[in-house]
PDB file of N, CA and C in Angstrom:
ATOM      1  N   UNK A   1      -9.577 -21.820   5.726  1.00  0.00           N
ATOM      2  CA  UNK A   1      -8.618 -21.987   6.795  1.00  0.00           C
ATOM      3  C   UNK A   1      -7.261 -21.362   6.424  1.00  0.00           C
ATOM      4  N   UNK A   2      -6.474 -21.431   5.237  1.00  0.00           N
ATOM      5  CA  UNK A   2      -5.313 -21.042   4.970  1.00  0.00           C
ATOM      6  C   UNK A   2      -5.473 -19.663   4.905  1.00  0.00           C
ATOM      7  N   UNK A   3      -6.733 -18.813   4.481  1.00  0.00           N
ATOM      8  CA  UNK A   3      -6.577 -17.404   4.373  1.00  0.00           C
ATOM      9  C   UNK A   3      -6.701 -17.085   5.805  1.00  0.00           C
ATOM     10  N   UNK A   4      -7.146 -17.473   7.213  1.00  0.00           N
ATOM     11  CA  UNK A   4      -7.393 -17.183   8.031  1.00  0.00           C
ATOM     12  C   UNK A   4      -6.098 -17.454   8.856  1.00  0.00           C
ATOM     13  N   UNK A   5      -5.489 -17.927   8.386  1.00  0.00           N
ATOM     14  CA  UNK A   5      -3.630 -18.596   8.517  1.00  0.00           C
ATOM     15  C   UNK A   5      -3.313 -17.120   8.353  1.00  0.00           C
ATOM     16  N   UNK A   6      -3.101 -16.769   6.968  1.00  0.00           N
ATOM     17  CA  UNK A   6      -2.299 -16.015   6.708  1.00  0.00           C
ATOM     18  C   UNK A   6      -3.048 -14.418   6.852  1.00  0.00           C
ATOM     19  N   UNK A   7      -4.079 -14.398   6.829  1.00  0.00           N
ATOM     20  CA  UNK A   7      -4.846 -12.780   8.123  1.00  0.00           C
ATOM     21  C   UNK A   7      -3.690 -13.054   8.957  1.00  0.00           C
ATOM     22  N   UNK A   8      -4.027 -14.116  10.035  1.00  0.00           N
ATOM     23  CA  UNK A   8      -2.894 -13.463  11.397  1.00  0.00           C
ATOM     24  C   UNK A   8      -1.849 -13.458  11.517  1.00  0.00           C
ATOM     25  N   UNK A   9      -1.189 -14.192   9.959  1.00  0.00           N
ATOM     26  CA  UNK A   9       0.542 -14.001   9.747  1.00  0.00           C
ATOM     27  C   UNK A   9       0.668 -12.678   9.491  1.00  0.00           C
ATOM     28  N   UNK A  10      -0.081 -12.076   8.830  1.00  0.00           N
ATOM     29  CA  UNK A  10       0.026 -10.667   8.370  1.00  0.00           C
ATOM     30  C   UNK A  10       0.356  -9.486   9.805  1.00  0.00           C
ATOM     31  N   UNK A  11      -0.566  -9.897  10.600  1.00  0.00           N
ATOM     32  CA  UNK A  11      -0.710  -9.023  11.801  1.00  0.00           C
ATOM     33  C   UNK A  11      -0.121  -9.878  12.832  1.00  0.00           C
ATOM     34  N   UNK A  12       1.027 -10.322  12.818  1.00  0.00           N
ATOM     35  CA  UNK A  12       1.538 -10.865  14.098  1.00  0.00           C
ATOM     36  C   UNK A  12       2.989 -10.052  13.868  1.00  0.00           C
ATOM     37  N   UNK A  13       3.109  -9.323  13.297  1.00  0.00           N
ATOM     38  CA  UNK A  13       4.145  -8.036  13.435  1.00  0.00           C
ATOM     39  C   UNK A  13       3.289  -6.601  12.733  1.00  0.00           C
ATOM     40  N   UNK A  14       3.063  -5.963  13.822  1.00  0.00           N
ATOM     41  CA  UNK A  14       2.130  -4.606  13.698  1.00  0.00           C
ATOM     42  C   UNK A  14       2.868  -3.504  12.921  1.00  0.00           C
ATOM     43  N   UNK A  15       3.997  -3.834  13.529  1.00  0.00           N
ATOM     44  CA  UNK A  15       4.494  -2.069  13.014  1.00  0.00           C
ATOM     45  C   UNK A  15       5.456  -2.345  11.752  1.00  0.00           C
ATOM     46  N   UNK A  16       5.513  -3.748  11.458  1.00  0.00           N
ATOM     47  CA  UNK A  16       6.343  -4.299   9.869  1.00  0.00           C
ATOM     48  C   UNK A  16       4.713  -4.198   9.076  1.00  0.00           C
ATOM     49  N   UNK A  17       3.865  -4.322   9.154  1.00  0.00           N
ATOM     50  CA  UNK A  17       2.561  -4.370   7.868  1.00  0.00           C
ATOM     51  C   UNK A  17       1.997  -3.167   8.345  1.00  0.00           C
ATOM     52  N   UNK A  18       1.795  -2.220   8.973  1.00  0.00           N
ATOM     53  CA  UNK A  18       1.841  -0.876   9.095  1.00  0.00           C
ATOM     54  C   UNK A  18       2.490   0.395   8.130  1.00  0.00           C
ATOM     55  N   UNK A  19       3.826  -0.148   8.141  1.00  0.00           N
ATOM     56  CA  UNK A  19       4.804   0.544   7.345  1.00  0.00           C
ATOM     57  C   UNK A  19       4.390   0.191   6.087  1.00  0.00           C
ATOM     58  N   UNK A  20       4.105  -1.079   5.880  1.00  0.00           N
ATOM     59  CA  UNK A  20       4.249  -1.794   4.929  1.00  0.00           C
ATOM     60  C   UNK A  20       2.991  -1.262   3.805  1.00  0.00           C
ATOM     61  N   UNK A  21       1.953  -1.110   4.415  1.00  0.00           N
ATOM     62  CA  UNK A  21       0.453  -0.644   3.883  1.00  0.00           C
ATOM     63  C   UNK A  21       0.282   0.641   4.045  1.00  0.00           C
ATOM     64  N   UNK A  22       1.703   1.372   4.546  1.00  0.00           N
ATOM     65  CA  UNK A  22       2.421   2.921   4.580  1.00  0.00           C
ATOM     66  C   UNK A  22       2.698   3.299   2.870  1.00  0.00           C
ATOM     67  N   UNK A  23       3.733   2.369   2.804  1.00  0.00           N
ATOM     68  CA  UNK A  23       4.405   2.667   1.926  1.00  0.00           C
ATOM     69  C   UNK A  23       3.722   2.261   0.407  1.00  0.00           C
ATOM     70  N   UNK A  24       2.516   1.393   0.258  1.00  0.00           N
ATOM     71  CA  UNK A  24       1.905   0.768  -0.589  1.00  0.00           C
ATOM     72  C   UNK A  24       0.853   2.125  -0.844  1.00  0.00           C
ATOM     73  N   UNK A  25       0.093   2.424   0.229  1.00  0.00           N
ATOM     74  CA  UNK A  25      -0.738   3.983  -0.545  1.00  0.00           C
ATOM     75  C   UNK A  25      -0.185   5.060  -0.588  1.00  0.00           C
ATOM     76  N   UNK A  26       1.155   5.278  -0.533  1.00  0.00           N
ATOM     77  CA  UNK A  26       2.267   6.462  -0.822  1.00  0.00           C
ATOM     78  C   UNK A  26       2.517   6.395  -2.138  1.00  0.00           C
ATOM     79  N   UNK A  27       3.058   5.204  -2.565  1.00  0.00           N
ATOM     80  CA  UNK A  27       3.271   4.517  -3.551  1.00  0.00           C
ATOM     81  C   UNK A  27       2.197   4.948  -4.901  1.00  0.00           C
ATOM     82  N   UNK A  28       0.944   3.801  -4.473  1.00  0.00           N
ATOM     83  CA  UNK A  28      -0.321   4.674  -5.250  1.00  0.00           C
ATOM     84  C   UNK A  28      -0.643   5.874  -5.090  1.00  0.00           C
ATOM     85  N   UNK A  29      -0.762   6.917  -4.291  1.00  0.00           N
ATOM     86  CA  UNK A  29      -0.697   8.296  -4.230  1.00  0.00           C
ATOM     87  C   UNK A  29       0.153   8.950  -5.397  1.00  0.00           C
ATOM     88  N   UNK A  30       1.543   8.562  -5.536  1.00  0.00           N
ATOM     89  CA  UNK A  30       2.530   9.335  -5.944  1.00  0.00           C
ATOM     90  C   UNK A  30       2.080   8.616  -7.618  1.00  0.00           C
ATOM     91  N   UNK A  31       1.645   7.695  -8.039  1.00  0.00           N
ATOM     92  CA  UNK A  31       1.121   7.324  -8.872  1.00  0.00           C
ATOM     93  C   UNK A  31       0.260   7.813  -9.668  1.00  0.00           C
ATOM     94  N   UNK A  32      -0.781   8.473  -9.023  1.00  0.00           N
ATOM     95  CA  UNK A  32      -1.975   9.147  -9.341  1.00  0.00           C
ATOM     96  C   UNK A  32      -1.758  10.131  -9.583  1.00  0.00           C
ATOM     97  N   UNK A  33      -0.974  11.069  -8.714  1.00  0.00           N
ATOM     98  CA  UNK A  33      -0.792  11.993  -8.883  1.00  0.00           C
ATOM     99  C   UNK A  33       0.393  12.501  -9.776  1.00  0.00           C
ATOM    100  N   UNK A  34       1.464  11.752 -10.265  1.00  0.00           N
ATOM    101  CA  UNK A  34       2.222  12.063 -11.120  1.00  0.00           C
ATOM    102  C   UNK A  34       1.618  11.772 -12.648  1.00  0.00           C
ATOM    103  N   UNK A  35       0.816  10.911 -12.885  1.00  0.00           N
ATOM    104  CA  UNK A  35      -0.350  10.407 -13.403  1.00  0.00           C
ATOM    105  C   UNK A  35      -0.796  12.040 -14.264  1.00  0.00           C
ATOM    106  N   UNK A  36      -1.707  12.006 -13.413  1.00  0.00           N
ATOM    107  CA  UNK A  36      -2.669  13.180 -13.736  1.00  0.00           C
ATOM    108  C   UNK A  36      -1.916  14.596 -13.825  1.00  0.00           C
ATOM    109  N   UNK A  37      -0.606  14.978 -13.124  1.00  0.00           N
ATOM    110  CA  UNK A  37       0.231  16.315 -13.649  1.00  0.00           C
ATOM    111  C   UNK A  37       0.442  15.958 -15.043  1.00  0.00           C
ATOM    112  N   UNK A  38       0.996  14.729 -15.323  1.00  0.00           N
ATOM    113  CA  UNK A  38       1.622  15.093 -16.554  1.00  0.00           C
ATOM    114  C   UNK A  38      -0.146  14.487 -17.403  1.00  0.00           C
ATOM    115  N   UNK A  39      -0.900  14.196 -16.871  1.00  0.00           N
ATOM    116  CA  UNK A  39      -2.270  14.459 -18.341  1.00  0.00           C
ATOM    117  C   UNK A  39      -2.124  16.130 -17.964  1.00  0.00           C
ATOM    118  N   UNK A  40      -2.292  16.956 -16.883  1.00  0.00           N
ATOM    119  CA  UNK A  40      -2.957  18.207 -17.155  1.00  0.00           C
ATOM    120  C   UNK A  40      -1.674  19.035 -17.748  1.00  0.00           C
ATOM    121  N   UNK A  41      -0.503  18.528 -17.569  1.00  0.00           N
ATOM    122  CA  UNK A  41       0.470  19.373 -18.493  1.00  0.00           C
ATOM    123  C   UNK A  41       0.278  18.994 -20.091  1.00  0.00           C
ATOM    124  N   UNK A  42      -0.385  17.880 -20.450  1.00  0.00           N
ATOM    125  CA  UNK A  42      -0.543  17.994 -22.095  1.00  0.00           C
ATOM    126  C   UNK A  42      -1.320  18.473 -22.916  1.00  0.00           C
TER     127      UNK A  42
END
Protein backbone atom coordinates (compact mmCIF):
# COMPACT_ATOMS: atom_id res chain seq x y z
CA UNK A 1 0.00 0.00 0.00
CA UNK A 2 2.65 2.71 0.87
CA UNK A 3 4.60 1.99 -2.43
CA UNK A 4 1.38 2.37 -4.31
CA UNK A 5 1.03 5.79 -2.18
CA UNK A 6 4.05 6.95 -3.32
CA UNK A 7 3.82 5.56 -7.44
CA UNK A 8 1.04 8.25 -7.57
CA UNK A 9 2.89 10.88 -5.45
CA UNK A 10 5.52 10.57 -7.95
CA UNK A 11 3.16 11.20 -10.96
CA UNK A 12 0.75 13.68 -9.62
CA UNK A 13 3.13 16.42 -11.05
CA UNK A 14 4.10 15.22 -14.73
CA UNK A 15 6.32 17.67 -15.97
CA UNK A 16 8.37 18.06 -12.24
CA UNK A 17 9.34 13.90 -12.49
CA UNK A 18 9.75 14.21 -16.23
CA UNK A 19 12.49 16.71 -15.90
CA UNK A 20 13.40 15.05 -13.07
CA UNK A 21 14.10 11.38 -14.76
CA UNK A 22 15.52 14.06 -17.57
CA UNK A 23 18.09 15.07 -15.71
CA UNK A 24 18.91 11.64 -13.79
CA UNK A 25 19.84 9.74 -17.37
CA UNK A 26 21.80 12.91 -18.54
CA UNK A 27 23.46 12.68 -15.48
CA UNK A 28 24.32 8.83 -15.98
CA UNK A 29 25.03 9.42 -19.65
CA UNK A 30 27.61 12.11 -18.93
CA UNK A 31 28.95 9.55 -16.43
CA UNK A 32 29.60 6.83 -18.73
CA UNK A 33 30.75 8.58 -21.04
CA UNK A 34 33.30 10.74 -19.34
CA UNK A 35 34.02 7.35 -17.74
CA UNK A 36 35.13 5.56 -20.70
CA UNK A 37 37.06 8.86 -22.61
CA UNK A 38 39.28 9.07 -19.99
CA UNK A 39 39.79 4.77 -19.86
CA UNK A 40 40.36 5.15 -23.79
CA UNK A 41 42.71 8.16 -23.28
CA UNK A 42 45.00 5.88 -20.94
Amino acid sequence: MLLQLAWKNIWRNKKRSTVIIFAILLGLWAGLFSGATMMGMA
